[in-house]
N, C-alpha and C. Protein backbone atom coordinates (compact mmCIF):
# COMPACT_ATOMS: atom_id res chain seq x y z
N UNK A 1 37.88 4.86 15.27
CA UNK A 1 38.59 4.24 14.18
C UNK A 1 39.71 5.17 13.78
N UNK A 2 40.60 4.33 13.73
CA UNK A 2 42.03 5.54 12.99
C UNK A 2 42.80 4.42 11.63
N UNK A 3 43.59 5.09 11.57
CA UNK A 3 44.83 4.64 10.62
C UNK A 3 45.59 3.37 11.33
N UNK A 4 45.63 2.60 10.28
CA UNK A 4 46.44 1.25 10.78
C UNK A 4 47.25 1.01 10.11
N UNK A 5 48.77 0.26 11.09
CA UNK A 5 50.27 0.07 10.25
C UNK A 5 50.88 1.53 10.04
N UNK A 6 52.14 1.15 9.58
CA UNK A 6 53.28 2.06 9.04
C UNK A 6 52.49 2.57 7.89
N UNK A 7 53.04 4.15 7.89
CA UNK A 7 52.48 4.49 6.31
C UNK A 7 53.57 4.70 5.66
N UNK A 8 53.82 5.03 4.42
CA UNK A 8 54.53 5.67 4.01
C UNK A 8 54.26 7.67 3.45
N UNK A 9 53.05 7.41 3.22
CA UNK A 9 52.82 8.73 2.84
C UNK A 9 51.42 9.02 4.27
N UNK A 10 50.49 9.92 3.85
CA UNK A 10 49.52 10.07 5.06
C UNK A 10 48.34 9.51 4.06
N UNK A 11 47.91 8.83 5.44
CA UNK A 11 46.26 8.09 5.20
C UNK A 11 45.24 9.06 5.80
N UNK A 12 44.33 9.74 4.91
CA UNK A 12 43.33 10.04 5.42
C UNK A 12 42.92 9.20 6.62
N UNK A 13 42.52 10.23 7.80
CA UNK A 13 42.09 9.63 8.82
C UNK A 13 40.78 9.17 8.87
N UNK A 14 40.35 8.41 9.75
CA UNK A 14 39.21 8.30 9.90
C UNK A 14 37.71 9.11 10.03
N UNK A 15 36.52 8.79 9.44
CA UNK A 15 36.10 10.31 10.00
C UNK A 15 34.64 10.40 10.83
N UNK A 16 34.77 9.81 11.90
CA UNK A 16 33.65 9.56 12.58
C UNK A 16 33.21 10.72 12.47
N UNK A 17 31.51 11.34 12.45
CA UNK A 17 30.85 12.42 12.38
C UNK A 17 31.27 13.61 12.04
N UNK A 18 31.83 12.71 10.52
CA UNK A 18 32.31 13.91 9.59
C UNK A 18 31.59 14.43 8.84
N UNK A 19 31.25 15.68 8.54
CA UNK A 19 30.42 16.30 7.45
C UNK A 19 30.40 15.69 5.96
N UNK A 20 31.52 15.40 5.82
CA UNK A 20 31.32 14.42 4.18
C UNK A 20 30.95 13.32 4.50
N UNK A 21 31.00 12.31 5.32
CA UNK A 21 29.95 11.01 5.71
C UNK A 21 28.66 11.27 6.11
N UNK A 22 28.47 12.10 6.93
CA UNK A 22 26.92 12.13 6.66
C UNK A 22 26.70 12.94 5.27
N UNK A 23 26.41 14.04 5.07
CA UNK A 23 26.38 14.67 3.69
C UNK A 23 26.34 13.08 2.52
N UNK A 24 27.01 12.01 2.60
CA UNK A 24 26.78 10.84 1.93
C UNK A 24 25.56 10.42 2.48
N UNK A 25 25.73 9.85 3.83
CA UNK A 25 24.51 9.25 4.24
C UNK A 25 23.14 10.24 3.75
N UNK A 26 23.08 11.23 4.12
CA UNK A 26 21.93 11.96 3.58
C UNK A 26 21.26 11.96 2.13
N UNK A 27 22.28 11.52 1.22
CA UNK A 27 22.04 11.71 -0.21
C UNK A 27 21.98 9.73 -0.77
N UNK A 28 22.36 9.63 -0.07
CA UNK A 28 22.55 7.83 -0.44
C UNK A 28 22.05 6.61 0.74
N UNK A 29 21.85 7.19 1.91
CA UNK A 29 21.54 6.19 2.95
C UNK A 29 20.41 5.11 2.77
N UNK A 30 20.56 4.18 3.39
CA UNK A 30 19.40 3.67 3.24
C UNK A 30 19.16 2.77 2.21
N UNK A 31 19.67 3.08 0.57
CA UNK A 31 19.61 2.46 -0.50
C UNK A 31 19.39 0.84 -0.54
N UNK A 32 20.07 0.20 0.99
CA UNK A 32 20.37 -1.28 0.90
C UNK A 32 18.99 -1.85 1.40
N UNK A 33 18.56 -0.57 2.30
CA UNK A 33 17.18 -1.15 3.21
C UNK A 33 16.20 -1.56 1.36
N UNK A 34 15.38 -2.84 2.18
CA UNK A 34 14.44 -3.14 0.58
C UNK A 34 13.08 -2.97 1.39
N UNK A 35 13.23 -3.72 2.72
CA UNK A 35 11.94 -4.16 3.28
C UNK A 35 11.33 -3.24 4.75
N UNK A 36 11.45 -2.24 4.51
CA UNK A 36 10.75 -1.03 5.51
C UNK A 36 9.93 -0.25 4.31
N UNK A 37 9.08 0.52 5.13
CA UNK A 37 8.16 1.51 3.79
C UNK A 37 9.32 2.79 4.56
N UNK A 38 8.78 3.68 3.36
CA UNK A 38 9.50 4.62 3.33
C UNK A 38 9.37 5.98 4.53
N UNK A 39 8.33 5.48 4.88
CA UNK A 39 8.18 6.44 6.48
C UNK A 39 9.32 5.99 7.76
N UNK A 40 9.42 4.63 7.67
CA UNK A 40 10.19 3.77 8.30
C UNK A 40 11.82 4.34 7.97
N UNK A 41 12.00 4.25 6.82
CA UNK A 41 13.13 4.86 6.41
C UNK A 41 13.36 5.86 6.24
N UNK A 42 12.74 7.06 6.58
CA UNK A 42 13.03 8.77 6.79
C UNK A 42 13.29 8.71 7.99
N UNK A 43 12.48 8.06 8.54
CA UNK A 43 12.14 8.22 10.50
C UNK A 43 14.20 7.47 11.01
N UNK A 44 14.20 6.72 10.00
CA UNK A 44 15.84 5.74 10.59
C UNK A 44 16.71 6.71 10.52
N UNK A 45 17.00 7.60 9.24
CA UNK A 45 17.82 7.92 8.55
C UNK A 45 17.93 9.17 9.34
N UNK A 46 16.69 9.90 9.76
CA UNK A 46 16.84 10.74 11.05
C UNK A 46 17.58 10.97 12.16
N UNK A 47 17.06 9.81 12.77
CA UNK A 47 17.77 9.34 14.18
C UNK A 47 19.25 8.76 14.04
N UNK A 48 19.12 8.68 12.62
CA UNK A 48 21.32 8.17 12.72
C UNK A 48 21.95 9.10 12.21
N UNK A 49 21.83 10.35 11.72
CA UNK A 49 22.38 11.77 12.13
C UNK A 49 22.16 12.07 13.08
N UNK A 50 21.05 11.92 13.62
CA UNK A 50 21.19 12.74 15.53
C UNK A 50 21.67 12.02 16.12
N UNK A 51 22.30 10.83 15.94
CA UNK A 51 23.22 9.92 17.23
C UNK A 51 24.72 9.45 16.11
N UNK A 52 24.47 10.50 15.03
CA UNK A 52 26.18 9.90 14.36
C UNK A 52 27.20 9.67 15.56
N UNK A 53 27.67 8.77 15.31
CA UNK A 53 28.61 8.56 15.86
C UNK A 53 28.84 8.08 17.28
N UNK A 54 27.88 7.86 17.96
CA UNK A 54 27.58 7.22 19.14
C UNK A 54 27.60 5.85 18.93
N UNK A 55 27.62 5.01 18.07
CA UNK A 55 27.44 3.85 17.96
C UNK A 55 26.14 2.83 17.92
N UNK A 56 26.08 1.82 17.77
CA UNK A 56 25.29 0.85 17.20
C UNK A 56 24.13 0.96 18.93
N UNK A 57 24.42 1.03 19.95
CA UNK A 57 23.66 0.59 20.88
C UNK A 57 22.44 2.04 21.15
N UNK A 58 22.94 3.04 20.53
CA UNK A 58 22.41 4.20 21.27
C UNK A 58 21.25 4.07 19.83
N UNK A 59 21.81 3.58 18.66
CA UNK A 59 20.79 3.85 17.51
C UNK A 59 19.48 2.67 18.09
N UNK A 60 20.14 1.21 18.40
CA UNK A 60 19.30 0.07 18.92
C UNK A 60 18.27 0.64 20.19
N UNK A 61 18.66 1.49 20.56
CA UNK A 61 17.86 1.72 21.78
C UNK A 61 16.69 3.05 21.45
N UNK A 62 17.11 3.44 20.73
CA UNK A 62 15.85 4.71 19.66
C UNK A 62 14.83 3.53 19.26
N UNK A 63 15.30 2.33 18.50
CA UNK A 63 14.09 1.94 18.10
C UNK A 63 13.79 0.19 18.21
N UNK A 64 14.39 -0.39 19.99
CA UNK A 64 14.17 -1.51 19.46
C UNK A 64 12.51 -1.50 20.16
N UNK A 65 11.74 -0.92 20.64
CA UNK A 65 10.46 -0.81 20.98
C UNK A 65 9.46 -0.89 19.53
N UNK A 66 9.92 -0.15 18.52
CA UNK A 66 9.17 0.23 17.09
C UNK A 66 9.40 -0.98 16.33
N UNK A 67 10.65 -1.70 16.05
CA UNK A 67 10.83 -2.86 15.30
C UNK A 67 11.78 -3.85 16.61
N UNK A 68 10.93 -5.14 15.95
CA UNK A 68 11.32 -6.66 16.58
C UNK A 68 12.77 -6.58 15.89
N UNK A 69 13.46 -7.23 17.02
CA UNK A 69 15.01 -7.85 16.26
C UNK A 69 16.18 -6.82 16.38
N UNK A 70 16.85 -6.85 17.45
CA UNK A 70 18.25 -5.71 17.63
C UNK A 70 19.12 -6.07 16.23
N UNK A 71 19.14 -7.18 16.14
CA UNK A 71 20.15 -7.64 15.18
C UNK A 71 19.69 -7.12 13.55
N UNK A 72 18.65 -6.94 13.22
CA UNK A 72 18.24 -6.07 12.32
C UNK A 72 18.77 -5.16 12.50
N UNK A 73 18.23 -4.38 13.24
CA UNK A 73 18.91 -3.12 13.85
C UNK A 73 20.12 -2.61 13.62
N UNK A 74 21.01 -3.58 13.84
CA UNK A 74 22.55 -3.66 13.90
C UNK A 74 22.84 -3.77 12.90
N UNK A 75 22.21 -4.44 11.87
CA UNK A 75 23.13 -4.49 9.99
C UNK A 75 22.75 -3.47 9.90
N UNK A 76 21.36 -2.67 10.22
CA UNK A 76 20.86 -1.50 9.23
C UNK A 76 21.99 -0.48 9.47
N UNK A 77 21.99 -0.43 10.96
CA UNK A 77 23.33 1.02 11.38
C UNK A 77 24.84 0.39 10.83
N UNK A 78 24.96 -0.84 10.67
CA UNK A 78 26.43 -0.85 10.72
C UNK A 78 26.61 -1.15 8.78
N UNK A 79 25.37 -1.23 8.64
CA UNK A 79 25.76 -0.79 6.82
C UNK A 79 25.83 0.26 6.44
N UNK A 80 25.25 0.96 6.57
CA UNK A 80 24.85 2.21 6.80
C UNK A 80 26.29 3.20 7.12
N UNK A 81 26.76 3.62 8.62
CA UNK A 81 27.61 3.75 8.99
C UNK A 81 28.88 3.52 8.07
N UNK A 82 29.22 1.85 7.87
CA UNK A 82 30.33 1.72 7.19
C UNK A 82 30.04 2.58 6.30
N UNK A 83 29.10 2.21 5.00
CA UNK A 83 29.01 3.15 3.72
C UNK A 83 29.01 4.54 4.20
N UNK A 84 28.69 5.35 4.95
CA UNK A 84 28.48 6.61 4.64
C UNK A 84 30.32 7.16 4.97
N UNK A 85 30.82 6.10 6.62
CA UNK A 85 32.36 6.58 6.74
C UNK A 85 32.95 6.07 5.45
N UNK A 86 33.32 5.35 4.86
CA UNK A 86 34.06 5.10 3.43
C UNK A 86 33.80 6.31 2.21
N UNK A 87 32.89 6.42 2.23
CA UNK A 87 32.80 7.68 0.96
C UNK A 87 33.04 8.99 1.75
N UNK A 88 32.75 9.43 2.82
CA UNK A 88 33.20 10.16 3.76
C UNK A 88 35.08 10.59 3.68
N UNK A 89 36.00 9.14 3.53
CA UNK A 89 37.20 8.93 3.36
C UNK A 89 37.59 9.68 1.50
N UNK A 90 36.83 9.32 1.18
CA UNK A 90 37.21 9.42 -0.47
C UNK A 90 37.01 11.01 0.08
N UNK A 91 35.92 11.60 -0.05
CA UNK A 91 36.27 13.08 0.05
C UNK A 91 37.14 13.45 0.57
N UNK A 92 37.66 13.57 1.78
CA UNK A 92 38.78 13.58 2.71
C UNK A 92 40.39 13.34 1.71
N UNK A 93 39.76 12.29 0.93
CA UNK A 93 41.61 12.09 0.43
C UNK A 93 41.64 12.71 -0.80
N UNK A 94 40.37 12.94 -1.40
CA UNK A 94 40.90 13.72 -2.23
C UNK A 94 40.76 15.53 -2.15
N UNK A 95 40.72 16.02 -0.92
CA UNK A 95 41.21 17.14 -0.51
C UNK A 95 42.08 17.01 -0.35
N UNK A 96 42.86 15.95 0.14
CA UNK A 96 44.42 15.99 0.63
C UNK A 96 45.17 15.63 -0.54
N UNK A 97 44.69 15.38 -1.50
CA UNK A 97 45.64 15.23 -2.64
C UNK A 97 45.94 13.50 -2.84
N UNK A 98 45.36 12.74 -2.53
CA UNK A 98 45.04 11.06 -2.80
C UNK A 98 44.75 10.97 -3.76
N UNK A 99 46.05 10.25 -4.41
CA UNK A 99 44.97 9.79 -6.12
C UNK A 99 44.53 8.39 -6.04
N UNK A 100 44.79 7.77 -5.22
CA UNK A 100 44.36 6.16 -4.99
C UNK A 100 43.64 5.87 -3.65
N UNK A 101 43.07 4.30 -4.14
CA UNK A 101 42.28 4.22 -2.74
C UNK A 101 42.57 2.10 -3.12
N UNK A 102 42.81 2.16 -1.77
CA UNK A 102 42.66 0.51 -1.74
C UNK A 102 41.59 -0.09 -0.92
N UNK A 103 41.12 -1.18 -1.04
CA UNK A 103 40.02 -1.96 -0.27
C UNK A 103 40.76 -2.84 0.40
N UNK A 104 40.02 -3.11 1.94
CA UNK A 104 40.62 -4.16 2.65
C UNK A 104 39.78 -4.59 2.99
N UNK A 105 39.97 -6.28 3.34
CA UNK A 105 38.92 -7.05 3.71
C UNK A 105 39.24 -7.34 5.23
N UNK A 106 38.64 -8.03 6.08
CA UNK A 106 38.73 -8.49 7.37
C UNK A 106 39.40 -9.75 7.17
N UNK A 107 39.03 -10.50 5.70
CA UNK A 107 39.42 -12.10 5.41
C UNK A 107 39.39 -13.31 7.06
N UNK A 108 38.06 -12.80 7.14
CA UNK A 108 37.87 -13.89 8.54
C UNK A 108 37.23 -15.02 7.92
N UNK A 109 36.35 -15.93 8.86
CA UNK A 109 35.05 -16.69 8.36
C UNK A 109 33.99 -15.69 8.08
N UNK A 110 33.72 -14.78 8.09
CA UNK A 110 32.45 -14.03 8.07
C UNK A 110 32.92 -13.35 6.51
N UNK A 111 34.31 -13.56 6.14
CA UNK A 111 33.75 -12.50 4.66
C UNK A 111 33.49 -13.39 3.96
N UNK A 112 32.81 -12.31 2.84
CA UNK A 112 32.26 -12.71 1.59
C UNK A 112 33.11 -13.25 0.96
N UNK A 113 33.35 -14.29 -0.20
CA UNK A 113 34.00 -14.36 -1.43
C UNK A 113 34.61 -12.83 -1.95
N UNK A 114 33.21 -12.48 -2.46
CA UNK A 114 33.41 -10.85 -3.42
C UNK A 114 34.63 -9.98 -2.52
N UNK A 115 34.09 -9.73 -1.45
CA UNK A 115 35.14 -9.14 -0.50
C UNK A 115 36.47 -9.50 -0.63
N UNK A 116 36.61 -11.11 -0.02
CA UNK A 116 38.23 -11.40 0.12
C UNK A 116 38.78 -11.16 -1.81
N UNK A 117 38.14 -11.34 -2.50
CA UNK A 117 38.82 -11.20 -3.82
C UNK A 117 39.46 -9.94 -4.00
N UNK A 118 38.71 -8.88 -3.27
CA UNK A 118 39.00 -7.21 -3.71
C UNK A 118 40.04 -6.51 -2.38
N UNK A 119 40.35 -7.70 -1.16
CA UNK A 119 41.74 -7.62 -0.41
C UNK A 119 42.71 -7.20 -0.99
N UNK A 120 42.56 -5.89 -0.66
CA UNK A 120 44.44 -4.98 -1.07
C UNK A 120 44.24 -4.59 -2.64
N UNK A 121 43.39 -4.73 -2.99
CA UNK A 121 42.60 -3.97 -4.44
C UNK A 121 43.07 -2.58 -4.72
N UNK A 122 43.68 -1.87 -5.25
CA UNK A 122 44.32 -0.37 -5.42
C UNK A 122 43.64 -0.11 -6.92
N UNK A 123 42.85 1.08 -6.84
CA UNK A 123 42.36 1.53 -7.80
C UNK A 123 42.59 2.89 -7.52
N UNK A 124 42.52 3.72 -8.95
CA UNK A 124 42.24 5.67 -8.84
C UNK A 124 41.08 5.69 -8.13
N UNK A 125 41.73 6.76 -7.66
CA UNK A 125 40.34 7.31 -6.50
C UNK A 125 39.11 7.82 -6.86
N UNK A 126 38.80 7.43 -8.33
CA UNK A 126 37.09 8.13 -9.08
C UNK A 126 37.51 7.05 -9.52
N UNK A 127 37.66 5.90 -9.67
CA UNK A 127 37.79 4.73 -10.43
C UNK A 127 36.68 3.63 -9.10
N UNK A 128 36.03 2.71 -9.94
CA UNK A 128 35.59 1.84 -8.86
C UNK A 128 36.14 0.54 -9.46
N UNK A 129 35.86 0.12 -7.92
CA UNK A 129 36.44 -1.17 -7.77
C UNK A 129 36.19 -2.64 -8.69
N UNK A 130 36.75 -3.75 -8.88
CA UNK A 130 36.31 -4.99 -9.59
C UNK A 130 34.91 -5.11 -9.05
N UNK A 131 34.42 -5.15 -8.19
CA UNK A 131 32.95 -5.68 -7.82
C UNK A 131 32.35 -4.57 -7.79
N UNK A 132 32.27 -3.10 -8.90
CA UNK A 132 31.16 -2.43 -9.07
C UNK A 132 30.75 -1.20 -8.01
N UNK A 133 31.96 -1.44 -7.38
CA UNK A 133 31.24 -0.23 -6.48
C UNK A 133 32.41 0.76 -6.14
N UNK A 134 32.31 1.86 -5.76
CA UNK A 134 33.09 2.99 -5.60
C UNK A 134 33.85 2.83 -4.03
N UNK A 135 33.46 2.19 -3.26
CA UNK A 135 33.86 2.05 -1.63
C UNK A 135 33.35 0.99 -1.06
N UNK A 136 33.92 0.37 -0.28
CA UNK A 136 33.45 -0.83 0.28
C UNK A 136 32.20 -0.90 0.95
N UNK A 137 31.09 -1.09 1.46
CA UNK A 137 29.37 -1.57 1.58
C UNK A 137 29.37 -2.32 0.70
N UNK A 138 30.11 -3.27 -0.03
CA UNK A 138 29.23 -4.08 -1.06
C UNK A 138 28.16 -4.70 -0.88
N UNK A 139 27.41 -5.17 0.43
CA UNK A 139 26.73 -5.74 0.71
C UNK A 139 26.33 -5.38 1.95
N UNK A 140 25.22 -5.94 2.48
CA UNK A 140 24.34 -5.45 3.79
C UNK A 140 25.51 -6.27 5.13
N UNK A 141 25.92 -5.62 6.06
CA UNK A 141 26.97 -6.23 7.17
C UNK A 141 28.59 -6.11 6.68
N UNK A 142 28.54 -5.74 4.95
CA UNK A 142 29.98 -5.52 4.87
C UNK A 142 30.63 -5.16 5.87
N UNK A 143 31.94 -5.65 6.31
CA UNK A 143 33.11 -4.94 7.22
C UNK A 143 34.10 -4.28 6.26
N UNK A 144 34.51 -4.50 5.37
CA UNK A 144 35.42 -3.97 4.78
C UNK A 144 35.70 -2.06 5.07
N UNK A 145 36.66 -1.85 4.72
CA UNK A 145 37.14 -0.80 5.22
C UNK A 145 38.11 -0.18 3.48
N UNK A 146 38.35 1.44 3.40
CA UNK A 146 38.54 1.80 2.33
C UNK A 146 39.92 3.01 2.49
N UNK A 147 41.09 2.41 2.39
CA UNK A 147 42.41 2.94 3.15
C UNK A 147 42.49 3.93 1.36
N UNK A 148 42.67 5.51 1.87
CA UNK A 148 43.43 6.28 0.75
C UNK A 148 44.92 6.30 0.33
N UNK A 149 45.48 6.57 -0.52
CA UNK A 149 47.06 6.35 -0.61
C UNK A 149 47.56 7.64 -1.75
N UNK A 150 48.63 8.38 -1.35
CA UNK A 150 48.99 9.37 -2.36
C UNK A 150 48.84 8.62 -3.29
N UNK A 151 49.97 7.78 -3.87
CA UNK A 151 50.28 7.24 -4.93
C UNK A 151 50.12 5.40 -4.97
N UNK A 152 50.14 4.80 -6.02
CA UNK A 152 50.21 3.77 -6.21
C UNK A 152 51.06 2.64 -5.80
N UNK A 153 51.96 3.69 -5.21
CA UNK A 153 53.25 2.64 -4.26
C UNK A 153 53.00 2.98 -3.17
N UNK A 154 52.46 3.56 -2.61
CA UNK A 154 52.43 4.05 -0.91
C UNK A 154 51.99 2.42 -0.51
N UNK A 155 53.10 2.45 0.35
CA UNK A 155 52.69 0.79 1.67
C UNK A 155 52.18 1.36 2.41
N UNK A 156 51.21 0.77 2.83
CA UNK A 156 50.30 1.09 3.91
C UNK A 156 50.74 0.25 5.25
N UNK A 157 50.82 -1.08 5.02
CA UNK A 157 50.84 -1.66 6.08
C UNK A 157 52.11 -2.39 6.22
N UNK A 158 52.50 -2.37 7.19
CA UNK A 158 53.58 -3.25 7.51
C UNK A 158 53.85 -4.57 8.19
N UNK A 159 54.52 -5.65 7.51
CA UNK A 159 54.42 -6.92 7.36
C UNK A 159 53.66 -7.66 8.64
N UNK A 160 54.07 -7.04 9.72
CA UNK A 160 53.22 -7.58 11.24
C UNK A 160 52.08 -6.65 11.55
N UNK A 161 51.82 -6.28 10.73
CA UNK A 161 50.49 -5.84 11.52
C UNK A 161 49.27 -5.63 10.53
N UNK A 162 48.51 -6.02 11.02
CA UNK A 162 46.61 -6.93 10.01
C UNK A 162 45.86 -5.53 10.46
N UNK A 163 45.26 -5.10 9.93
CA UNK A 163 44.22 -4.40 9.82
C UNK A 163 43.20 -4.88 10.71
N UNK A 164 42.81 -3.22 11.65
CA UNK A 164 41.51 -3.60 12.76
C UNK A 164 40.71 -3.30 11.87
N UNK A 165 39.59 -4.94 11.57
CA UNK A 165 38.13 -4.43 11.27
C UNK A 165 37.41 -5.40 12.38
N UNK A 166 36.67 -4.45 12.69
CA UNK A 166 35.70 -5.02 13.82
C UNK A 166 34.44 -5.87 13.17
């Protein structure tokens, strides 16, 4: 994952198996899981620091023998993941001197309402967002993504080109 569009100022980069995303995940992971016991959820939260950043198939393959359903599987790491890279970003920008942070949505068929409402959303960077939360995970499968910006005018994107969210 990197930076998308023209910037005007610098976007914190992306930060696959960055020390401030996990350091999140470690202190916050997991929170969305309701329905595992909690052995279940030490044992997860384990194995997705030892495969940060390898992706969704290498975590599916640790445990689709232990639990039924890849596709379980797949929201748990890719909620997970998103939330821990997004707050991961906030640290990152505000070492670099970011006083803002905007939310972007995918705005496909798959988003939420809540989501597409908070599309291109610019708030202070210790400020949270209209829907309550500090970085995009609003929900279990969120895609949304959490672009930093020096200032309140920094364009991020430029008129032809949409934001990769996978």
């Amino acid at each position: 994952m990197g930076t998308v569009g023209d910037t005007v100022g610098t976007v914190a980069p992306a930060l696959v198996g960055s020390d401030a995303a996990i350091k999140y995940f470690l202190e916050h992971g997991m929170e969305l899981v309701k329905t595992l016991s909690t052995t279940d959820i030490q044992i997860l939260k384990g194995q997705m620091v030892e495969n940060w950043g390898k992706g969704p198939d290498a975590f599916r393959a640790a445990f689709e023998d232990q639990y039924k359903g890849p596709a379980r599987l797949d929201k748990i790491y890719r909620t997970e993941y998103v939330r821990a890279q997004n707050e991961g970003i906030v640290v990152r920008a505000k070492a670099a001197g970011h006083k803002y942070k905007m939310w972007r949505c995918p705005n496909d068929e798959r988003s939420c309402p809540e989501c597409v409402a908070m599309d291109y959303e610019v708030v202070p960077i210790d400020e949270m967002f209209s829907g309550g939360v500090m970085c995009p995970g609003l929900h279990p499968n969120c895609r949304c993504v959490l672009i930093s910006l020096e200032d309140s005018s920094s364009e991020v994107f430029s008129e032809d080109v949409e934001p990769i969210i996978a």
